[in-house]
C-alpha atoms as a PDB file:
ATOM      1  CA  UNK A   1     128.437  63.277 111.417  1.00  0.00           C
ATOM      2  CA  UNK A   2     129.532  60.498 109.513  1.00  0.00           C
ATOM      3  CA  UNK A   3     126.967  57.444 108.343  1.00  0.00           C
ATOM      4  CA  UNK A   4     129.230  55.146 110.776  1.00  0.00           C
ATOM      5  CA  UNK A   5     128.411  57.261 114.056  1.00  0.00           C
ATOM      6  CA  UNK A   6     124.927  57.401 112.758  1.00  0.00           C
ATOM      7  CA  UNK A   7     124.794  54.078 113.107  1.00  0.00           C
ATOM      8  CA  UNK A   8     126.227  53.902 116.728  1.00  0.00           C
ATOM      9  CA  UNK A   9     123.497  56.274 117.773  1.00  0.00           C
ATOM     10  CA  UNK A  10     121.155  54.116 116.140  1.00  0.00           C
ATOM     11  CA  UNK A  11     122.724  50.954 117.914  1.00  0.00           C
ATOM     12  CA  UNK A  12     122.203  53.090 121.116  1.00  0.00           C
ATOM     13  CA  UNK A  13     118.512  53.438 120.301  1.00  0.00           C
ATOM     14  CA  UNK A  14     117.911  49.716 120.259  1.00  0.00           C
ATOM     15  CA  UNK A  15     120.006  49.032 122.954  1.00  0.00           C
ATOM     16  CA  UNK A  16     117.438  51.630 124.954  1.00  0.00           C
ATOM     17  CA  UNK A  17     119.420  54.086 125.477  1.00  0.00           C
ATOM     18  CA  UNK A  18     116.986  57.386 124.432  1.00  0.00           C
ATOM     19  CA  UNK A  19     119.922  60.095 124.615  1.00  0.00           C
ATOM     20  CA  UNK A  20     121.140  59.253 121.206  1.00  0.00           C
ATOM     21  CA  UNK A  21     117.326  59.934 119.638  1.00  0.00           C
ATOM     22  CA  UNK A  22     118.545  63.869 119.831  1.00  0.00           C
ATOM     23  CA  UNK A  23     122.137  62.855 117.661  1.00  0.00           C
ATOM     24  CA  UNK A  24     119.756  60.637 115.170  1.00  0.00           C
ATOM     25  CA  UNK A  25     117.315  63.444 114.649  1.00  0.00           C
ATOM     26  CA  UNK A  26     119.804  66.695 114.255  1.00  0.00           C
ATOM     27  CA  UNK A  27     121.585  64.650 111.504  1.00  0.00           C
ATOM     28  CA  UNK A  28     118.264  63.348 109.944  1.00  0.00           C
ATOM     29  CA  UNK A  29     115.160  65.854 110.500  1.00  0.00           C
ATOM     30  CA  UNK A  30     115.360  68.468 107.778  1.00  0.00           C
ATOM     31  CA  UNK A  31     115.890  65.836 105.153  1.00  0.00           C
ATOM     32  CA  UNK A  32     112.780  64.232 106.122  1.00  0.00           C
ATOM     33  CA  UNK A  33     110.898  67.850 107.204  1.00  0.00           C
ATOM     34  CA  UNK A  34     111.520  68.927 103.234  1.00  0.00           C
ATOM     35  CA  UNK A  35     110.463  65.602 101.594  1.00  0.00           C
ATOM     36  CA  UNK A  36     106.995  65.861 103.814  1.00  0.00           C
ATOM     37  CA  UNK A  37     106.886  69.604 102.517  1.00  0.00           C
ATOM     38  CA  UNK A  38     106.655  69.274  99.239  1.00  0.00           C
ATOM     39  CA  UNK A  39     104.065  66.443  99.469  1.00  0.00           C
ATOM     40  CA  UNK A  40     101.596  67.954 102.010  1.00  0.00           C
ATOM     41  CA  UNK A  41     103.003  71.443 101.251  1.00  0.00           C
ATOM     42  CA  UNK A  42     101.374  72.973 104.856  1.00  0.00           C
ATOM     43  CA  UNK A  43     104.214  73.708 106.987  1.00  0.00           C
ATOM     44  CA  UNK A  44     102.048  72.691 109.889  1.00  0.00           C
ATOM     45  CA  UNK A  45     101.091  69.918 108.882  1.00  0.00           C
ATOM     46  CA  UNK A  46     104.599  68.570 107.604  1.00  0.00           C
ATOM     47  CA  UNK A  47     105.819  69.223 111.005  1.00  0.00           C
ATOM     48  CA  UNK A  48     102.799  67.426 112.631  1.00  0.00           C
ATOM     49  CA  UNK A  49     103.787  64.786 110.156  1.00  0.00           C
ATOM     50  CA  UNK A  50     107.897  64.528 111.035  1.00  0.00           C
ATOM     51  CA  UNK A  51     106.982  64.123 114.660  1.00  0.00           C
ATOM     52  CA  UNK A  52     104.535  61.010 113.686  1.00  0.00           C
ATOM     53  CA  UNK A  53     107.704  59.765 111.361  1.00  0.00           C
ATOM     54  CA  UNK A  54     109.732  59.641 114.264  1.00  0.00           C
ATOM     55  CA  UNK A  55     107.476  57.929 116.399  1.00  0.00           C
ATOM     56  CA  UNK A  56     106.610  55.257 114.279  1.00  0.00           C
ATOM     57  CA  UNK A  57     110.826  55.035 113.204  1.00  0.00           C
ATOM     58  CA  UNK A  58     111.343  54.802 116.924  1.00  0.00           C
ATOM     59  CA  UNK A  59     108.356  51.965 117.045  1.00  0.00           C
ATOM     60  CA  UNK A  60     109.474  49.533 114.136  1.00  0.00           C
ATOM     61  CA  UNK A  61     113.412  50.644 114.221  1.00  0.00           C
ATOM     62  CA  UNK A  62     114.254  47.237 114.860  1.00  0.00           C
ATOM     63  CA  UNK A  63     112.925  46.694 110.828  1.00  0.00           C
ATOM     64  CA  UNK A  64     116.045  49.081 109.701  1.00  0.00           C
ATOM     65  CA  UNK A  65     118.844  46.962 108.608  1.00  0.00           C
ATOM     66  CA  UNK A  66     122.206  48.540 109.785  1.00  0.00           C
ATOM     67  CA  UNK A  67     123.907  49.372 107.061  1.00  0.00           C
ATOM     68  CA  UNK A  68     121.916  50.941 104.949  1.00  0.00           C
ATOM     69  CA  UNK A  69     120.448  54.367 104.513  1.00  0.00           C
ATOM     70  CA  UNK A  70     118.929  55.533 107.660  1.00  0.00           C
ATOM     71  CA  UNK A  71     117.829  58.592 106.003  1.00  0.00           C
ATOM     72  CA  UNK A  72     116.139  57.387 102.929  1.00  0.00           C
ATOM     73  CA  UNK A  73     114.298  54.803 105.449  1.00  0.00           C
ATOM     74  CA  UNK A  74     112.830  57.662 107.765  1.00  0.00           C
ATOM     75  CA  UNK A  75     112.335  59.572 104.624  1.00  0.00           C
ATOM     76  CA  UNK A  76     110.473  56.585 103.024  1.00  0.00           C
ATOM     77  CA  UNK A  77     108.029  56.361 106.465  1.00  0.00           C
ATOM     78  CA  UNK A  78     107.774  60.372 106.148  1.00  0.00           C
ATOM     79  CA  UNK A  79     106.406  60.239 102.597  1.00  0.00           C
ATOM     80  CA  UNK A  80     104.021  57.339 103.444  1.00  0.00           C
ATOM     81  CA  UNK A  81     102.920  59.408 106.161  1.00  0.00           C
ATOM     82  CA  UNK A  82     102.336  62.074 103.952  1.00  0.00           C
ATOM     83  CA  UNK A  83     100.303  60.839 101.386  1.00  0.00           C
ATOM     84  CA  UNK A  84      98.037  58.937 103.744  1.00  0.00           C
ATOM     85  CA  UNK A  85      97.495  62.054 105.473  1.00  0.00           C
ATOM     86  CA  UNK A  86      96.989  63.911 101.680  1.00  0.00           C
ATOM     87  CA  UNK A  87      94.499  60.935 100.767  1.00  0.00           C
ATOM     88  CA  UNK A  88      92.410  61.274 103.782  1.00  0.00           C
ATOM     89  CA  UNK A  89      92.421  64.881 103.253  1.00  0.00           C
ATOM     90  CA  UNK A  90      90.695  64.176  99.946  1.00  0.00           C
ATOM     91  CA  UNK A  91      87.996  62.311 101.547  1.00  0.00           C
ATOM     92  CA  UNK A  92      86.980  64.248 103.992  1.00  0.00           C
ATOM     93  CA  UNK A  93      84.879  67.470 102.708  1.00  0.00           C
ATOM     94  CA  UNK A  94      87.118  70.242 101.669  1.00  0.00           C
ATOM     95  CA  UNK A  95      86.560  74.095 101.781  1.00  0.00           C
ATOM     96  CA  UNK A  96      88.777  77.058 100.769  1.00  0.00           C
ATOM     97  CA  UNK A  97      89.711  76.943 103.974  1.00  0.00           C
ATOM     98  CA  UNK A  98      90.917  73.487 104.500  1.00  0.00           C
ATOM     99  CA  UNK A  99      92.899  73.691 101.110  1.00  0.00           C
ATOM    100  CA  UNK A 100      94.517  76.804 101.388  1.00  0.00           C
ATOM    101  CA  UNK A 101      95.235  76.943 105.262  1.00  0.00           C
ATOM    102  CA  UNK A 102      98.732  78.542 104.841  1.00  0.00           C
ATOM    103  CA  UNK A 103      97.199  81.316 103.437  1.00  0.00           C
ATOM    104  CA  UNK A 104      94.879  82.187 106.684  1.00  0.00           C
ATOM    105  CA  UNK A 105      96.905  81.388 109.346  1.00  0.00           C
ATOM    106  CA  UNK A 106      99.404  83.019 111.442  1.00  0.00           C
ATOM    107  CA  UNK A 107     102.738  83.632 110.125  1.00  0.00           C
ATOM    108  CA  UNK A 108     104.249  80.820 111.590  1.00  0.00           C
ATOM    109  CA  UNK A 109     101.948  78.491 108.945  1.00  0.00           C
ATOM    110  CA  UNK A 110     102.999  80.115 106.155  1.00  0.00           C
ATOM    111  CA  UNK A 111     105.269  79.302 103.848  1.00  0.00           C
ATOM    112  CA  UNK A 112     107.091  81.736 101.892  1.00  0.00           C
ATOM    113  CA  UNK A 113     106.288  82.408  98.465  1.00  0.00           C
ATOM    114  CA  UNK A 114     109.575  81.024  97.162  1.00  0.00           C
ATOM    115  CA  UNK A 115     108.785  77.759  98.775  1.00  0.00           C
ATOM    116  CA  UNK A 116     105.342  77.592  97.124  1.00  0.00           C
ATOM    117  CA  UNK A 117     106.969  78.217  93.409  1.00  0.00           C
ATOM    118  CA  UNK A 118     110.102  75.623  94.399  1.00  0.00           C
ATOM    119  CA  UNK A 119     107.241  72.913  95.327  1.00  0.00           C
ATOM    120  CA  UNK A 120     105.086  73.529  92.576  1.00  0.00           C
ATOM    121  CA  UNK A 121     107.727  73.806  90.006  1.00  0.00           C
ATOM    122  CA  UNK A 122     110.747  71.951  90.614  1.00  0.00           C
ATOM    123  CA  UNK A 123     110.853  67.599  90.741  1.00  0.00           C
ATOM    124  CA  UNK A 124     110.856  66.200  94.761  1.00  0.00           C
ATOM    125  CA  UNK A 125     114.869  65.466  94.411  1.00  0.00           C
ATOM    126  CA  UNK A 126     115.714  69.083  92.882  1.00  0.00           C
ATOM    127  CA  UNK A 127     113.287  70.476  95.808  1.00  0.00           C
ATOM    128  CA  UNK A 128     114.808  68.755  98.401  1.00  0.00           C
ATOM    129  CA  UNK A 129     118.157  69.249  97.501  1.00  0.00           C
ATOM    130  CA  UNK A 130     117.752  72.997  96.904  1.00  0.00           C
ATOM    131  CA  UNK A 131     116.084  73.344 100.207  1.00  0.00           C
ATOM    132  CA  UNK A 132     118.631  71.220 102.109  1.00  0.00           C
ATOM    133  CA  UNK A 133     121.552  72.965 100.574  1.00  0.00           C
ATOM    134  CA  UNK A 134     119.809  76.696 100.650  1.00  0.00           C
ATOM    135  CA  UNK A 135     117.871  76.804 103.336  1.00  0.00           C
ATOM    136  CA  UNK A 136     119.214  74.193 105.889  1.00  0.00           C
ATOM    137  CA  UNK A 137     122.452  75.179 104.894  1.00  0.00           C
ATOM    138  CA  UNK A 138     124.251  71.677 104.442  1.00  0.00           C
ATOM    139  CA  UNK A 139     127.034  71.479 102.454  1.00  0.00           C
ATOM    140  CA  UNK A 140     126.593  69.574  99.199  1.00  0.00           C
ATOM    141  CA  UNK A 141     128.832  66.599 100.407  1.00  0.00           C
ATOM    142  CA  UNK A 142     126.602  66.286 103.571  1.00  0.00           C
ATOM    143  CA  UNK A 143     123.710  66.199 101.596  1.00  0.00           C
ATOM    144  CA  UNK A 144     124.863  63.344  98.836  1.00  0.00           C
ATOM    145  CA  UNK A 145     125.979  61.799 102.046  1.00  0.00           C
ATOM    146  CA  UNK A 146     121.950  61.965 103.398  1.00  0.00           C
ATOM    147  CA  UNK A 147     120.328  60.988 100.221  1.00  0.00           C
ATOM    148  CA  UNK A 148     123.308  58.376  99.485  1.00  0.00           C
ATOM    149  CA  UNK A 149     123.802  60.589  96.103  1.00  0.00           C
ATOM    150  CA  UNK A 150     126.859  61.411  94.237  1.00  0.00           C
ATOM    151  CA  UNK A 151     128.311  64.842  94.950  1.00  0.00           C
ATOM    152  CA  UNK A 152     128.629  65.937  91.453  1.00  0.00           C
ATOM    153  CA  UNK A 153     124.808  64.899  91.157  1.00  0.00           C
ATOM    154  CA  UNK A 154     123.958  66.908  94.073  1.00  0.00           C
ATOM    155  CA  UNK A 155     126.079  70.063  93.084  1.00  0.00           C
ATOM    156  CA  UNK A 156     123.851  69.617  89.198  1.00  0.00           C
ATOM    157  CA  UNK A 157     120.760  69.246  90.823  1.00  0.00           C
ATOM    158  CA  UNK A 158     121.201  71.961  93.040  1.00  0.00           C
ATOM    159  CA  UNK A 159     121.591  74.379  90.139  1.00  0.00           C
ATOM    160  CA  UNK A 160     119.462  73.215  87.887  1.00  0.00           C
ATOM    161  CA  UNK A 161     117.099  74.044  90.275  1.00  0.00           C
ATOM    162  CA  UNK A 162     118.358  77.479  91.015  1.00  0.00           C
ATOM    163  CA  UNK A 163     118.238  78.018  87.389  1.00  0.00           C
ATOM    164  CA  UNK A 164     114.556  77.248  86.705  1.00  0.00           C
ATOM    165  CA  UNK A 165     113.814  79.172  90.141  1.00  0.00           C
ATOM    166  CA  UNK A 166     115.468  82.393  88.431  1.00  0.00           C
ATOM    167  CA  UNK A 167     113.761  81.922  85.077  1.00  0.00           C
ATOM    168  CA  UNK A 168     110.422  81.281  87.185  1.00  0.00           C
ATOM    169  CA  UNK A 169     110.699  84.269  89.127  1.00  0.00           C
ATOM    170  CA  UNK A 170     111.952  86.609  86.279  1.00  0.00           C
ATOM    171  CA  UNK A 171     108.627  85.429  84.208  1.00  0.00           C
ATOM    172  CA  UNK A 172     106.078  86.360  87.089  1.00  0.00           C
ATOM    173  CA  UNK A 173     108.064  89.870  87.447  1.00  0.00           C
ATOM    174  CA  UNK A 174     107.729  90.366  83.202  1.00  0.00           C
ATOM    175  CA  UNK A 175     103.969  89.283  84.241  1.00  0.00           C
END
């Protein structure tokens, strides 16, 4: 889907017309899902997280300026989300428990130990690209397209990060 029928959906949306929000988030939603990852790095949480985004992009979408990068805005409102929800984490009183709750839930709150190394190890643009073009599966044209990035910056990124990933992985295994 190309930025210009992005924006017609989005023109829908503020027109009222609440059959386009399902074209807006298919094209948009795992960009924004993997830049609230590797902030709050709780896969429940980051999903509690991308539904807020959404409903607060829905409530102020008449602040987006046509034109410009839907994505990066929701993914802007995502982030903010995220660390709000990261500082009043740190206020509140934390246990084992509270810090580590991908470790004791179900496996649907998990995230998979390849995440946790990508997160911890990799900067938030090599992370998100890597998981967008990996994991999501989006071409690396699709995904310059999203984060409004040169394809030849994308296709670098993307393995640079697969690199370090390797030479991460082979260390623990020498370990």
């Amino acid at each position: 889907m190309k930025n210009s029928v992005l924006e017609k959906h989005i023109d829908s949306l503020r027109a009222g017309d609440m059959r386009a929000f399902d074209a807006v988030y298919e094209q948009t939603n795992k960009s924004v899902y993997f830049a609230i990852l590797y902030i709050v790095r709780d896969k429940m949480y980051a999903e509690d997280i991308l539904q807020d985004t959404f409903v607060r992009a829905l409530q102020s979408l008449h602040s987006y300026q046509s034109g410009t990068n839907f994505t990066g805005w929701l993914i802007r409102i995502g982030k903010n989300l995220a660390l709000n929800h990261i500082k009043r984490a740190k206020r509140e009183t934390a246990t084992d428990f509270d810090t580590d709750t991908y470790k004791y839930g179900t496996d649907e709150t998990k995230i998979p130990f390849i995440f946790d190394i990508a997160a911890k190890h990799l900067a938030e643009d090599e992370y998100e690209i890597l998981m967008l073009c990996q994991v999501s599966g989006y071409k690396r044209r699709e995904v310059a397209q999203m984060l409004n990035l040169p394809i030849g910056t994308v296709t670098w990124k993307n393995n640079q990060a697969l690199k370090k990933l390797k030479n991460i992985l082979e260390k623990e295994d020498a370990v």
